[in-house]
PDB file of N, CA and C in Angstrom:
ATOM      1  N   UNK A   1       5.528  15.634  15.955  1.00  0.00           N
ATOM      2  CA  UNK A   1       5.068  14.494  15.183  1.00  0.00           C
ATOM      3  C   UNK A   1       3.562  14.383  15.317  1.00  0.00           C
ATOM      4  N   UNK A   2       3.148  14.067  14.429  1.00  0.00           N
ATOM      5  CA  UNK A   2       1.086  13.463  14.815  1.00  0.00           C
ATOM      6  C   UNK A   2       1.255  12.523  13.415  1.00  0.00           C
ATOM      7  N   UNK A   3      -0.444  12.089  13.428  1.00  0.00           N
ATOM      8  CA  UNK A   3      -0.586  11.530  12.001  1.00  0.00           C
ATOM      9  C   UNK A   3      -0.551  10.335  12.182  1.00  0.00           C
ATOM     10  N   UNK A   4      -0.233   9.955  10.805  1.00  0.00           N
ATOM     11  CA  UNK A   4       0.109   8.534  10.981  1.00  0.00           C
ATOM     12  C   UNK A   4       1.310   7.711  11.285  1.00  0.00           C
ATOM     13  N   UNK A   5       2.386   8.577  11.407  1.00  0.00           N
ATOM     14  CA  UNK A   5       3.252   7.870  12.061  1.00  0.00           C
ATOM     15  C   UNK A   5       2.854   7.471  13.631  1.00  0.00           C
ATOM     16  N   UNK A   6       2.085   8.029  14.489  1.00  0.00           N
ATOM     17  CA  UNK A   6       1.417   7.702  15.790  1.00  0.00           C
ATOM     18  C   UNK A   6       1.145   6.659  15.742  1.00  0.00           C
ATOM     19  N   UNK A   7       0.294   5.661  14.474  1.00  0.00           N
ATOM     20  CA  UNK A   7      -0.129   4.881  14.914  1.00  0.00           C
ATOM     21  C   UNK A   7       0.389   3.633  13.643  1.00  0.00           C
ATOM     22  N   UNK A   8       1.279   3.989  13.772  1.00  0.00           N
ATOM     23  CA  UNK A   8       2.917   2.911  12.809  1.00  0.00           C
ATOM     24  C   UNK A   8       3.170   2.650  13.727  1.00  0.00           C
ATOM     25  N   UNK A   9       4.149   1.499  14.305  1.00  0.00           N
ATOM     26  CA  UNK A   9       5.236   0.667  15.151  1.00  0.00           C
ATOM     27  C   UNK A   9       6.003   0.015  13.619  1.00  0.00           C
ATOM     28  N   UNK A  10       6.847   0.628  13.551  1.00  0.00           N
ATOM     29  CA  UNK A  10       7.560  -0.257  12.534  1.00  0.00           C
ATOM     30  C   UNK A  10       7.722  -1.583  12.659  1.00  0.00           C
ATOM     31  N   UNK A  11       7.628  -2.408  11.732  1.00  0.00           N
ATOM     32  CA  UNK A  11       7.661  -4.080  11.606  1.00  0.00           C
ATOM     33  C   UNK A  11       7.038  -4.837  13.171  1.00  0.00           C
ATOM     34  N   UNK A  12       5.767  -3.923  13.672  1.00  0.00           N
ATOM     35  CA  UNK A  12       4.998  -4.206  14.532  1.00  0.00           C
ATOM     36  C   UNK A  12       3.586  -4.394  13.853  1.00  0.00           C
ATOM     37  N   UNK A  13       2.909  -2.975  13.846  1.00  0.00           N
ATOM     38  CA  UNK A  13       1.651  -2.374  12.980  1.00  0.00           C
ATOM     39  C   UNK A  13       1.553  -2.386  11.671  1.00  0.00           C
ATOM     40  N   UNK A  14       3.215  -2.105  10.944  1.00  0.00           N
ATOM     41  CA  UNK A  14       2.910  -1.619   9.812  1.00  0.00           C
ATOM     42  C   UNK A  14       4.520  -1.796   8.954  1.00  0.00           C
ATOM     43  N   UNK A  15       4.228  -1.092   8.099  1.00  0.00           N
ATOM     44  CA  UNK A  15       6.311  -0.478   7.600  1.00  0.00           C
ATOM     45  C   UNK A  15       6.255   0.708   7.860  1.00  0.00           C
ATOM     46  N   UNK A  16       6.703   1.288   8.208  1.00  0.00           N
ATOM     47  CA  UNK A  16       7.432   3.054   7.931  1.00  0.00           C
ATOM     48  C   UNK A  16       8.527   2.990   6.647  1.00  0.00           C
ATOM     49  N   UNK A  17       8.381   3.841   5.752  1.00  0.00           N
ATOM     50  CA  UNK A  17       9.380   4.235   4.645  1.00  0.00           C
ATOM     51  C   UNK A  17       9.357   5.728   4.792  1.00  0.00           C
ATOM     52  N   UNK A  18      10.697   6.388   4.279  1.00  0.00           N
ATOM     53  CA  UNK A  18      10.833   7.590   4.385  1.00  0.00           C
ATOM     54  C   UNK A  18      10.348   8.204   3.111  1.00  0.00           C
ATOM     55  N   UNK A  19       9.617   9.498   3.851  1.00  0.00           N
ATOM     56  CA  UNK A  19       8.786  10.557   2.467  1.00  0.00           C
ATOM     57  C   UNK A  19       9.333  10.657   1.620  1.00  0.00           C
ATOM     58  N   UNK A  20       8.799  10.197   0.298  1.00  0.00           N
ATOM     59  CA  UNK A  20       9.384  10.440  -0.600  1.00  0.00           C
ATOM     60  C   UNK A  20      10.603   9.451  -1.316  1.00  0.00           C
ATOM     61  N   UNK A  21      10.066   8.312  -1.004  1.00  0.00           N
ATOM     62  CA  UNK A  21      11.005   7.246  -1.067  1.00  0.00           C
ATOM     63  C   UNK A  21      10.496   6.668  -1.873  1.00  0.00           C
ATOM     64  N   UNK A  22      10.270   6.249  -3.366  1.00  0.00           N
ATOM     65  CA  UNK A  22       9.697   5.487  -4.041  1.00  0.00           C
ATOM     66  C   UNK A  22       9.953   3.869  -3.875  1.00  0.00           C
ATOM     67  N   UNK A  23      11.721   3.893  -4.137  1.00  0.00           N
ATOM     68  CA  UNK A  23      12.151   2.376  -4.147  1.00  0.00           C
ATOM     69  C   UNK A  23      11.803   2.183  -2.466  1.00  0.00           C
ATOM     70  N   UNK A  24      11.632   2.848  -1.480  1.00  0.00           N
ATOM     71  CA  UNK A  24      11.568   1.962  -0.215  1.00  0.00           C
ATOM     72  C   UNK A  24      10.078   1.620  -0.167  1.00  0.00           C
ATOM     73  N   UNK A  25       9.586   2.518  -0.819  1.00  0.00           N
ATOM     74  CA  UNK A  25       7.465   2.205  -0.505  1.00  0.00           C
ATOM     75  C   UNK A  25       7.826   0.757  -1.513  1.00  0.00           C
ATOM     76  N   UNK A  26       8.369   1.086  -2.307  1.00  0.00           N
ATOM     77  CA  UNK A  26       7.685  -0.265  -3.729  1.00  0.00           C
ATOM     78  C   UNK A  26       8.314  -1.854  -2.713  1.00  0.00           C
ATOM     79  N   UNK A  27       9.301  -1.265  -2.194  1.00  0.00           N
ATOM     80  CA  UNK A  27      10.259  -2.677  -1.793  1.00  0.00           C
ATOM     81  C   UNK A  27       9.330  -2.925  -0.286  1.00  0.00           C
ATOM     82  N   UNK A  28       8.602  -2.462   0.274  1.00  0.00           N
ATOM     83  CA  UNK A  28       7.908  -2.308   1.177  1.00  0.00           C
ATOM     84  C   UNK A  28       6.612  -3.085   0.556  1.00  0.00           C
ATOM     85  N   UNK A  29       5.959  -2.415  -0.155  1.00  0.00           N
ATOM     86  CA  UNK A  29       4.781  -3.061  -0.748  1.00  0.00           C
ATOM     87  C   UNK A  29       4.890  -4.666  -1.300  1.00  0.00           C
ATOM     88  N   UNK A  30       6.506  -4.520  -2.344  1.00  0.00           N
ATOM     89  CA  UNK A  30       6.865  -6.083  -2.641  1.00  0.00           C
ATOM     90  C   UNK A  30       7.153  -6.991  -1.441  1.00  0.00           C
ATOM     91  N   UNK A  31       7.415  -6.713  -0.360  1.00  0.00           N
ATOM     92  CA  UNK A  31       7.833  -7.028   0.615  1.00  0.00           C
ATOM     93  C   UNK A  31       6.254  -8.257   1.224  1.00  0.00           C
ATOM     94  N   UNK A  32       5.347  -7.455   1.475  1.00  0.00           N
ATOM     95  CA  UNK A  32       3.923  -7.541   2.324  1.00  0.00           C
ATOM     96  C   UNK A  32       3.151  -8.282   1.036  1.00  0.00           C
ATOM     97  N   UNK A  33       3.559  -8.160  -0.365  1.00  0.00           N
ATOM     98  CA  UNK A  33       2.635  -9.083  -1.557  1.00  0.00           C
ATOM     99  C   UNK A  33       3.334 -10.403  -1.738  1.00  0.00           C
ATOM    100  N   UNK A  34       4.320 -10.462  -1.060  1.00  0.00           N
ATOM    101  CA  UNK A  34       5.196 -11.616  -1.139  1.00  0.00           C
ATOM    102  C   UNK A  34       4.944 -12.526  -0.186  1.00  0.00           C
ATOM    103  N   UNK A  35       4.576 -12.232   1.081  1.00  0.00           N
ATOM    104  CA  UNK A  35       4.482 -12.563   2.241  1.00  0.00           C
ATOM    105  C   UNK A  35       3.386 -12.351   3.057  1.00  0.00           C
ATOM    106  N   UNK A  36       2.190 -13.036   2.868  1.00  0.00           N
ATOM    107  CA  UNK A  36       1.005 -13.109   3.184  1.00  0.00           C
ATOM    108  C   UNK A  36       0.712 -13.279   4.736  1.00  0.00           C
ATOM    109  N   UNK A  37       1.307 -14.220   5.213  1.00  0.00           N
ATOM    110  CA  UNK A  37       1.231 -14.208   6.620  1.00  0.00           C
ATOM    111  C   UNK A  37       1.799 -13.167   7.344  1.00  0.00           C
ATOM    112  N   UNK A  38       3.054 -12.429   6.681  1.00  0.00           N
ATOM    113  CA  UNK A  38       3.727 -11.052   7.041  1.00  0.00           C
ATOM    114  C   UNK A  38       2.339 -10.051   7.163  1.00  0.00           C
ATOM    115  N   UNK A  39       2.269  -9.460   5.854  1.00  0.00           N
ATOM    116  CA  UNK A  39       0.989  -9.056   5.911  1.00  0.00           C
ATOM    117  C   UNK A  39      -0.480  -9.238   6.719  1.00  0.00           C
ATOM    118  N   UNK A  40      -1.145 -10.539   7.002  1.00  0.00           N
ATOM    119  CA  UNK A  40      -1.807 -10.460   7.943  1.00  0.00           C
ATOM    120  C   UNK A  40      -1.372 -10.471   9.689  1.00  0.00           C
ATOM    121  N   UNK A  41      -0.148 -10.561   9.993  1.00  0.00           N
ATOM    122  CA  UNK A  41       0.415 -10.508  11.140  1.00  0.00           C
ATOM    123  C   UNK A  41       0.413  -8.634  10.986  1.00  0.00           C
ATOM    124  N   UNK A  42       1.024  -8.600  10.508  1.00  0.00           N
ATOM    125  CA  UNK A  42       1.176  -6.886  10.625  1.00  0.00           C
ATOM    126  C   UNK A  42      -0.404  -5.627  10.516  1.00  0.00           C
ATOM    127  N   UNK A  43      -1.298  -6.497   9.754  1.00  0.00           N
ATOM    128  CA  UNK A  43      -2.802  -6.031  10.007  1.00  0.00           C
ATOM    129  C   UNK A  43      -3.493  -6.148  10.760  1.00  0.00           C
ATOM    130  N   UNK A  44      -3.415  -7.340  11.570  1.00  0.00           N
ATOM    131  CA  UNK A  44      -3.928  -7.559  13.181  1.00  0.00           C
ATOM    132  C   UNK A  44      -3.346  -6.957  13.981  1.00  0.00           C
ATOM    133  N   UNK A  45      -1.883  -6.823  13.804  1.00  0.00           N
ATOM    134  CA  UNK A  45      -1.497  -6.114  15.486  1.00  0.00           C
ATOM    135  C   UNK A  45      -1.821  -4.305  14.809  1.00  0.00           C
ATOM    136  N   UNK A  46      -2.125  -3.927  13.763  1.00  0.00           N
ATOM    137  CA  UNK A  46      -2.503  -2.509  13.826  1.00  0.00           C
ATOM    138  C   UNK A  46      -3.691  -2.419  14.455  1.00  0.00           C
ATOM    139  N   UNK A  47      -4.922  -3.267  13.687  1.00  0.00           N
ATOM    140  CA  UNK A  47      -6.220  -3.640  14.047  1.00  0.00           C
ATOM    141  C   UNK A  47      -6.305  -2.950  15.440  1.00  0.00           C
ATOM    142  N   UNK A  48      -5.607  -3.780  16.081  1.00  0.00           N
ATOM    143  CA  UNK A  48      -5.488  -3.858  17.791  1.00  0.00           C
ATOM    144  C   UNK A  48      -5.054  -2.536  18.489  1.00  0.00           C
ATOM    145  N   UNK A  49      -3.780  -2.445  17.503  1.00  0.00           N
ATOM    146  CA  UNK A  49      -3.234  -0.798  17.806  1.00  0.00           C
ATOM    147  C   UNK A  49      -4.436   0.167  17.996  1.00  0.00           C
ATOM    148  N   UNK A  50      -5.194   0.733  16.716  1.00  0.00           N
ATOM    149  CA  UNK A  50      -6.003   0.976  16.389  1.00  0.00           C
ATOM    150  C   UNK A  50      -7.201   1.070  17.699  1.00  0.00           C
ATOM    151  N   UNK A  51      -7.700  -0.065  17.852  1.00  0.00           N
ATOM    152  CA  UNK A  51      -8.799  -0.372  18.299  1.00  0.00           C
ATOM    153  C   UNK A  51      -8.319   0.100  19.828  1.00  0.00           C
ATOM    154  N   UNK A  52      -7.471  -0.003  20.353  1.00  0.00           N
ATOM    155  CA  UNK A  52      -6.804   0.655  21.989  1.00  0.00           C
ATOM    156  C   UNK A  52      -6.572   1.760  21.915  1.00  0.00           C
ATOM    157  N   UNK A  53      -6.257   2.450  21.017  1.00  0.00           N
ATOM    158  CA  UNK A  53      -5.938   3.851  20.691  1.00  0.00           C
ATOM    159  C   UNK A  53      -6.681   4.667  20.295  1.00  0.00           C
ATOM    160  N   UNK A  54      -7.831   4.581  19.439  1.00  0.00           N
ATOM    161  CA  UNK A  54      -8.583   5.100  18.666  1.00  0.00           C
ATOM    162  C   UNK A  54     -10.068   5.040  18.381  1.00  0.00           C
ATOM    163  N   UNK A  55     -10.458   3.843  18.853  1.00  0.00           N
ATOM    164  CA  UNK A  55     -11.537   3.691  19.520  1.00  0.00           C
ATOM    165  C   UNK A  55     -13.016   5.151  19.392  1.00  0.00           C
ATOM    166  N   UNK A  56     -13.729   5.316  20.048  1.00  0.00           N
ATOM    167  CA  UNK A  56     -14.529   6.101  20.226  1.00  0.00           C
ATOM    168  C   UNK A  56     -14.351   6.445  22.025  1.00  0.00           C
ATOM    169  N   UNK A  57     -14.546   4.850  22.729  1.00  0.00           N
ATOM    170  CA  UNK A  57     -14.076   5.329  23.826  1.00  0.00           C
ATOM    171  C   UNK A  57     -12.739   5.336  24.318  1.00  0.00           C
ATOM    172  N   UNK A  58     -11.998   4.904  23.776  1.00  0.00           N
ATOM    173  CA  UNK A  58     -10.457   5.510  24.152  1.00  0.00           C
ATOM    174  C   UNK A  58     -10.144   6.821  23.647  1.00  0.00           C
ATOM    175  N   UNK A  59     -10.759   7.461  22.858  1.00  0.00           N
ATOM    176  CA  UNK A  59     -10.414   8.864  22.556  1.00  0.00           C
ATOM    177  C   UNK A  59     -11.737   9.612  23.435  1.00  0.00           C
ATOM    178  N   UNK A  60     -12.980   9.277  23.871  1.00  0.00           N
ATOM    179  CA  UNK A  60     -13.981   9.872  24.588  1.00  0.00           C
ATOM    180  C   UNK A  60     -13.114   9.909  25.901  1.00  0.00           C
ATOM    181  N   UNK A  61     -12.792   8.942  26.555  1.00  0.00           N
ATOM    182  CA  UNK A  61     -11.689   8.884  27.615  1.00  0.00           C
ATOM    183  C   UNK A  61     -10.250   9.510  27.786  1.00  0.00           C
ATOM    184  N   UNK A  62      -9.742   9.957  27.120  1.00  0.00           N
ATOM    185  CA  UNK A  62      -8.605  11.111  26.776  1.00  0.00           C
ATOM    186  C   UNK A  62      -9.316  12.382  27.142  1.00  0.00           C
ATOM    187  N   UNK A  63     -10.506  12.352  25.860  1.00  0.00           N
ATOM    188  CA  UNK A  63     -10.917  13.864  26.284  1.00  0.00           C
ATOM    189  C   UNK A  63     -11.278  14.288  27.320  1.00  0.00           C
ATOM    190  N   UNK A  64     -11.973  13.011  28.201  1.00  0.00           N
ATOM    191  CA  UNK A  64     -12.497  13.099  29.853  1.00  0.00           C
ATOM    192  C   UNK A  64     -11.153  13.444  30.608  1.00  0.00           C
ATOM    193  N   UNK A  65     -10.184  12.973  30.465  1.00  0.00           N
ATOM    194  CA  UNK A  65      -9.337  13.343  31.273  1.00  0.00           C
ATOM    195  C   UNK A  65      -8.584  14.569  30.720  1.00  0.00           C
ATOM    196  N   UNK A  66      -8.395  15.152  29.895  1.00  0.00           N
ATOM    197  CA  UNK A  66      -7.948  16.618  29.132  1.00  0.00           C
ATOM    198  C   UNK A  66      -8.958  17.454  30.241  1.00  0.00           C
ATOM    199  N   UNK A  67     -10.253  16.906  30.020  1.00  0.00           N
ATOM    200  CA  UNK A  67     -11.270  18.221  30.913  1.00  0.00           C
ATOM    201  C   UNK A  67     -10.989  18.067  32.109  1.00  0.00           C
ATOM    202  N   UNK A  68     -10.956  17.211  33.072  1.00  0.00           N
ATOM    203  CA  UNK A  68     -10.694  17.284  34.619  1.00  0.00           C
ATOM    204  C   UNK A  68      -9.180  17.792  34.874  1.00  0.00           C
ATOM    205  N   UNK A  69      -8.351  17.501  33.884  1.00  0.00           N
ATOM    206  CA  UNK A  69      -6.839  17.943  34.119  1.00  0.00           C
ATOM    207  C   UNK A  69      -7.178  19.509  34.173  1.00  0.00           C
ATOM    208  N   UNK A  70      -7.749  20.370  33.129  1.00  0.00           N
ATOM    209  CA  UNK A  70      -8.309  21.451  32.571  1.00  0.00           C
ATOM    210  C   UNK A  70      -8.995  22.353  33.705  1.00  0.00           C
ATOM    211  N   UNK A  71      -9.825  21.539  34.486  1.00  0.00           N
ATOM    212  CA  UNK A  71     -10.622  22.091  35.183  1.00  0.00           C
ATOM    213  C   UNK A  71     -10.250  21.603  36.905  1.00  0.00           C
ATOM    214  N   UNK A  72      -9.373  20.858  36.804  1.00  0.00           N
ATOM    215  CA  UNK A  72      -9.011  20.593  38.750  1.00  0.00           C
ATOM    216  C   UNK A  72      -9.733  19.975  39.245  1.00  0.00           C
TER     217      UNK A  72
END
């Protein structure tokens, strides 16, 4: 797995729909245009996801530890 499912939590971060799913993306999308506070609840906790995960220094800090694991 990589991508963006990594940084999905279903009905946490985001929706997950399966590839290639038209009626689940559209009912997904109607879902989050219907429901505004849904929608900004689910954009903040990615935000956050995001921002702990992905960062500059949370990924500078991964790589620091990839190299000392790497090197002993």
């Amino acid at each position: 797995s990589g991508g963006v499912v990594d940084a999905v939590v279903d009905g946490e971060t985001g929706i997950l729909v399966p590839p290639r799913d038209v009626d689940a993306l559209a009912a997904a999308i109607d879902r989050l245009v219907g429901d505004a506070s849904e929608a900004a609840r689910l954009g903040a906790a990615g935000r956050r996801f995001a921002l702990g995960r992905f960062s500059a220094n949370a990924v500078a800090g991964t790589y620091a530890r990839l190299y000392r694991d790497a090197t002993g």
